[in-house]
PDB file of N, CA and C in Angstrom:
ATOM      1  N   UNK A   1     100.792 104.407 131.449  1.00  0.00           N
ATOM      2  CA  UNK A   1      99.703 103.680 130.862  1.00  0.00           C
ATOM      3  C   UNK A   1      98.662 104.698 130.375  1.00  0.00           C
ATOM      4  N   UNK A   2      98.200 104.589 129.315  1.00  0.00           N
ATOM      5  CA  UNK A   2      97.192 105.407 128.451  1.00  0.00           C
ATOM      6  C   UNK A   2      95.900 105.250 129.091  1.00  0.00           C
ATOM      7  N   UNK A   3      94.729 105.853 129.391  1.00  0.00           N
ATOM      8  CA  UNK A   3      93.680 106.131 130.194  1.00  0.00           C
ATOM      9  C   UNK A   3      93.048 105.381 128.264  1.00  0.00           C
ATOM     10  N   UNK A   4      92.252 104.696 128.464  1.00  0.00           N
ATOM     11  CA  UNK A   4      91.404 104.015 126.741  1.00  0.00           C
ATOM     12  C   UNK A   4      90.299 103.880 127.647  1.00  0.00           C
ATOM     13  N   UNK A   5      88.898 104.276 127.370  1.00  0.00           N
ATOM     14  CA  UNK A   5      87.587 104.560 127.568  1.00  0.00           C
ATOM     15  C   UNK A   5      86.599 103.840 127.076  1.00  0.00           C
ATOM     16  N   UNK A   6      86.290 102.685 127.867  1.00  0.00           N
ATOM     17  CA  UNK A   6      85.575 101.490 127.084  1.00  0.00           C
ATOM     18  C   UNK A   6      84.401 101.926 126.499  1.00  0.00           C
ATOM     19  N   UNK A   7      84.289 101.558 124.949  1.00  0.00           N
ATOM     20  CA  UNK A   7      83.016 101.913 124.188  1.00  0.00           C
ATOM     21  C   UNK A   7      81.500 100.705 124.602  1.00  0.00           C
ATOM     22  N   UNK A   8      80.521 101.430 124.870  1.00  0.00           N
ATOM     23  CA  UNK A   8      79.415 101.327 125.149  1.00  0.00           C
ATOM     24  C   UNK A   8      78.532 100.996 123.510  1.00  0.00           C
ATOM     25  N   UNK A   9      78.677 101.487 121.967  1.00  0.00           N
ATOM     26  CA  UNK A   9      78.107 101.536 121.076  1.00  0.00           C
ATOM     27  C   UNK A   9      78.376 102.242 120.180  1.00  0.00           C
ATOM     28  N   UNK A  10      77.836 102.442 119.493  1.00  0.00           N
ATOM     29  CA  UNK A  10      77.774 103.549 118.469  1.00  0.00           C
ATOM     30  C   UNK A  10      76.616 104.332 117.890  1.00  0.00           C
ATOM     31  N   UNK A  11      76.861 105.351 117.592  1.00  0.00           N
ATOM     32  CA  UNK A  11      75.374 105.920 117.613  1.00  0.00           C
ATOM     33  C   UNK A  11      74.293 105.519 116.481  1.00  0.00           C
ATOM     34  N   UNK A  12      73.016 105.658 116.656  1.00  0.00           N
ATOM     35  CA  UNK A  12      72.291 105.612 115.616  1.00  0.00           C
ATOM     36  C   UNK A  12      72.051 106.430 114.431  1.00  0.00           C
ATOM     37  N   UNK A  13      72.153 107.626 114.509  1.00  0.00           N
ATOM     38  CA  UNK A  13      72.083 108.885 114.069  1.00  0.00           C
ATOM     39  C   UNK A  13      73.411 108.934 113.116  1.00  0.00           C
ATOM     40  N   UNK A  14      74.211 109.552 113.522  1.00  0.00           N
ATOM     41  CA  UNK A  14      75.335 109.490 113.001  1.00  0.00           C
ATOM     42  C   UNK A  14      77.266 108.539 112.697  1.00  0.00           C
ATOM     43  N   UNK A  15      76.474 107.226 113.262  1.00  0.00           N
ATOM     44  CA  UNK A  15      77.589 106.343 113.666  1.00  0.00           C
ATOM     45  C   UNK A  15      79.009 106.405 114.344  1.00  0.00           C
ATOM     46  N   UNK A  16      79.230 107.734 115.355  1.00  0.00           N
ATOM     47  CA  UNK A  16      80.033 108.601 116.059  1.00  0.00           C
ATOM     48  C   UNK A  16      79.901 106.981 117.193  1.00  0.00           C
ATOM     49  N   UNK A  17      81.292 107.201 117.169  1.00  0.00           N
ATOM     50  CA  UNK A  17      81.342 105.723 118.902  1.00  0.00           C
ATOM     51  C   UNK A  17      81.448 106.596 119.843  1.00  0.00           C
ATOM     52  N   UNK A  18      80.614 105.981 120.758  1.00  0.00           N
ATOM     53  CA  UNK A  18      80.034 106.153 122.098  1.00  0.00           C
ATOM     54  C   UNK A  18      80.784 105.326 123.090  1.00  0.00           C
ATOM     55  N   UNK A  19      81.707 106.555 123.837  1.00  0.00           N
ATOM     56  CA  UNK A  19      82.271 105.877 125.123  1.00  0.00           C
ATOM     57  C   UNK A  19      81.499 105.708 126.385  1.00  0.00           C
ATOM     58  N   UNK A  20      82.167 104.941 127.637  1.00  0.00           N
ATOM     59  CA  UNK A  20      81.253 104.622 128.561  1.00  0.00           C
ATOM     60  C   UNK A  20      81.175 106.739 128.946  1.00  0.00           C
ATOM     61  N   UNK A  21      82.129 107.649 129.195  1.00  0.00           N
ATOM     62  CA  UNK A  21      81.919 108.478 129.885  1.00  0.00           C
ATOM     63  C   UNK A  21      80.612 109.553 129.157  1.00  0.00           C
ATOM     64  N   UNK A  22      79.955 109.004 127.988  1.00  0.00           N
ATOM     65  CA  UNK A  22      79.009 109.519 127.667  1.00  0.00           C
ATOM     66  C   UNK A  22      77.388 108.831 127.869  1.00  0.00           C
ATOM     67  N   UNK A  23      77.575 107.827 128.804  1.00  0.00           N
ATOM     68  CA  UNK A  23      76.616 107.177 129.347  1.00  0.00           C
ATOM     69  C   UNK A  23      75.778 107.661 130.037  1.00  0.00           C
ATOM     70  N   UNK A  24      74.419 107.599 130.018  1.00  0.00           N
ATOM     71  CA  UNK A  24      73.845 108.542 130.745  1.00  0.00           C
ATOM     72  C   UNK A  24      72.843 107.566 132.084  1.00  0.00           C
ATOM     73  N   UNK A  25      72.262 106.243 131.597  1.00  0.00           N
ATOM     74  CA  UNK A  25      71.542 105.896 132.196  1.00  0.00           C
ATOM     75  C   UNK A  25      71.912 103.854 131.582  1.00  0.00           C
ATOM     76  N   UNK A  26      72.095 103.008 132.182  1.00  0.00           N
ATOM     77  CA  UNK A  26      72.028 101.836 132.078  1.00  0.00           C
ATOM     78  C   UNK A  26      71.218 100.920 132.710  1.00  0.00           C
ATOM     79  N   UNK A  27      70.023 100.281 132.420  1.00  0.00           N
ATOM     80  CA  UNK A  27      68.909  99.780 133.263  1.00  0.00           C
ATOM     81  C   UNK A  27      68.890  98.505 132.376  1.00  0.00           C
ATOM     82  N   UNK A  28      67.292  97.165 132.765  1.00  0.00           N
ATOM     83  CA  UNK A  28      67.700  96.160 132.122  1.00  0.00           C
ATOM     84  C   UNK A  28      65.688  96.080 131.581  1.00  0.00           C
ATOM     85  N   UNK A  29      65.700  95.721 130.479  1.00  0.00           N
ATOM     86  CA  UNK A  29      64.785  95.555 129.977  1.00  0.00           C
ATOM     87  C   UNK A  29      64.663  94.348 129.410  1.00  0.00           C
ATOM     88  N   UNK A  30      62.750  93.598 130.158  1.00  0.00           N
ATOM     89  CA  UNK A  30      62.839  92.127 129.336  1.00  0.00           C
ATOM     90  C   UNK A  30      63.811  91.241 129.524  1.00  0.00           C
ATOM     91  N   UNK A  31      64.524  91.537 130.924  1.00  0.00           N
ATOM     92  CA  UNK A  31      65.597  90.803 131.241  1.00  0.00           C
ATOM     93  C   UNK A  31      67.223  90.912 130.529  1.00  0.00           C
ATOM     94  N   UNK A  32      66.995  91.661 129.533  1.00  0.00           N
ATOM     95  CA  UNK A  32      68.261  92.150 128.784  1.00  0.00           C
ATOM     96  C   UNK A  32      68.691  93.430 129.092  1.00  0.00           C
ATOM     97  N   UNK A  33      69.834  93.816 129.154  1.00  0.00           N
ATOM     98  CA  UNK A  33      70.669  95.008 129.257  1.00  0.00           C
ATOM     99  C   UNK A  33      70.372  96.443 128.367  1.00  0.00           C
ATOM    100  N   UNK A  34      69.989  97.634 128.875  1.00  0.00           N
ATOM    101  CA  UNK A  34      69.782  98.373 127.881  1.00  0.00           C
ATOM    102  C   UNK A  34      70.109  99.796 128.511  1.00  0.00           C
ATOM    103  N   UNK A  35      70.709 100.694 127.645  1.00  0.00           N
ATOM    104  CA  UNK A  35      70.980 101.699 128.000  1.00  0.00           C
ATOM    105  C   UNK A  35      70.606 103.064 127.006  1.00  0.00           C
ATOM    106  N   UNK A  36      71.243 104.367 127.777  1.00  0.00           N
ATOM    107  CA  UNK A  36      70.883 105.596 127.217  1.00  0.00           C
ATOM    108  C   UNK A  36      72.289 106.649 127.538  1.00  0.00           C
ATOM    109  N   UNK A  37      72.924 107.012 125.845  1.00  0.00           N
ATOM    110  CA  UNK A  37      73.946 107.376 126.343  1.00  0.00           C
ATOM    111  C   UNK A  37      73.930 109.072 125.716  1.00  0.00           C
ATOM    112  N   UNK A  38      74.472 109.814 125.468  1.00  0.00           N
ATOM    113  CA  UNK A  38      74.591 111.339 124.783  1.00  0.00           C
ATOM    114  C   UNK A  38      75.571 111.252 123.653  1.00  0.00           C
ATOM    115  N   UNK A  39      75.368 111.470 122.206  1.00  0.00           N
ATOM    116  CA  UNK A  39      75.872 111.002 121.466  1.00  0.00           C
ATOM    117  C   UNK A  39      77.039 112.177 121.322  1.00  0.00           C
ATOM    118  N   UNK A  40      78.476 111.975 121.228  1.00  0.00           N
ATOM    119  CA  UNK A  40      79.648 112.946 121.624  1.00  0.00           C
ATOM    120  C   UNK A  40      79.761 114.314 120.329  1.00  0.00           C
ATOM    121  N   UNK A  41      79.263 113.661 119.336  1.00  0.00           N
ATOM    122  CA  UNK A  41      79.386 114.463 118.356  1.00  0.00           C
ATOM    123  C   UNK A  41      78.013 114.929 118.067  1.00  0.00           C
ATOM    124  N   UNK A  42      76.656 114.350 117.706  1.00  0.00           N
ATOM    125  CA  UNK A  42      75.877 115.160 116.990  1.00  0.00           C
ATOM    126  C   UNK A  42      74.800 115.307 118.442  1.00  0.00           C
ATOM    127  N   UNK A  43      75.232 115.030 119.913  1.00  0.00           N
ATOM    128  CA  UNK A  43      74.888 115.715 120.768  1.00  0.00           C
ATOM    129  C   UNK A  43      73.068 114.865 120.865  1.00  0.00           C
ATOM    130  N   UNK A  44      72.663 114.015 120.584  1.00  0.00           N
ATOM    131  CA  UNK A  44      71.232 113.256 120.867  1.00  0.00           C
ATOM    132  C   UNK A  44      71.744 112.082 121.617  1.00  0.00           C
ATOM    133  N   UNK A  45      70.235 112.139 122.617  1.00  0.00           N
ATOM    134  CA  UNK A  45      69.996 110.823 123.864  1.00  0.00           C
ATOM    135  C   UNK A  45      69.798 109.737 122.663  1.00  0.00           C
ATOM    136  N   UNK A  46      70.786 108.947 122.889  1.00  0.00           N
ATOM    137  CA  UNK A  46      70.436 107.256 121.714  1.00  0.00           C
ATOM    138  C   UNK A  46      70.225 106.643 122.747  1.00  0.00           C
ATOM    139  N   UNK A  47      69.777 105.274 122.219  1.00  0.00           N
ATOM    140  CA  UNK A  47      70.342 103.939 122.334  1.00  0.00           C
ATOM    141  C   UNK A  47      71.473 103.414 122.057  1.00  0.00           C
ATOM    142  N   UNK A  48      72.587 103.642 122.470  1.00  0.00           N
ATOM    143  CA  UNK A  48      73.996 103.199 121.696  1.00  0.00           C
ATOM    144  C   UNK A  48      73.734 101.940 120.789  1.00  0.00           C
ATOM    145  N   UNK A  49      74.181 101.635 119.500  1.00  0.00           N
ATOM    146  CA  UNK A  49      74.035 100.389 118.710  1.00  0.00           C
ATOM    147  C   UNK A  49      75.475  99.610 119.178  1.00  0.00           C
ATOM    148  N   UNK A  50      75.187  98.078 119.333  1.00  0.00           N
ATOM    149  CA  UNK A  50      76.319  97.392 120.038  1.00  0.00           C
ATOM    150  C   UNK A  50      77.322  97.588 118.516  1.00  0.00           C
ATOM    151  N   UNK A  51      78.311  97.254 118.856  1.00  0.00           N
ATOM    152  CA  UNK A  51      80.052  97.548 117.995  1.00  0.00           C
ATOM    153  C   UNK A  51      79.913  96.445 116.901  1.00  0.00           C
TER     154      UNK A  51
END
């Protein structure tokens, strides 16, 4: 079975998808879900954009 790395977003910056293992911090804001991940390619703390 193939190890597949559930995506978290995509970046803002450069639209590079963001897997969970580049997650850095997931907390909940305003009662909604929000996170902070390391973008794999152009290397900046985003906001992942949902898919």
């Amino acid at each position: 079975m193939a190890y597949e790395p559930k995506t978290v977003g995509r970046c803002p910056n450069c639209d590079e998808v963001i897997t969970r293992d580049w997650l850095l911090i997931e907390y909940e804001s305003d009662g909604r879900p929000a996170r902070f991940a390391e973008c794999p390619d152009c290397r900046n703390v985003v906001h992942p954009s949902a898919e």
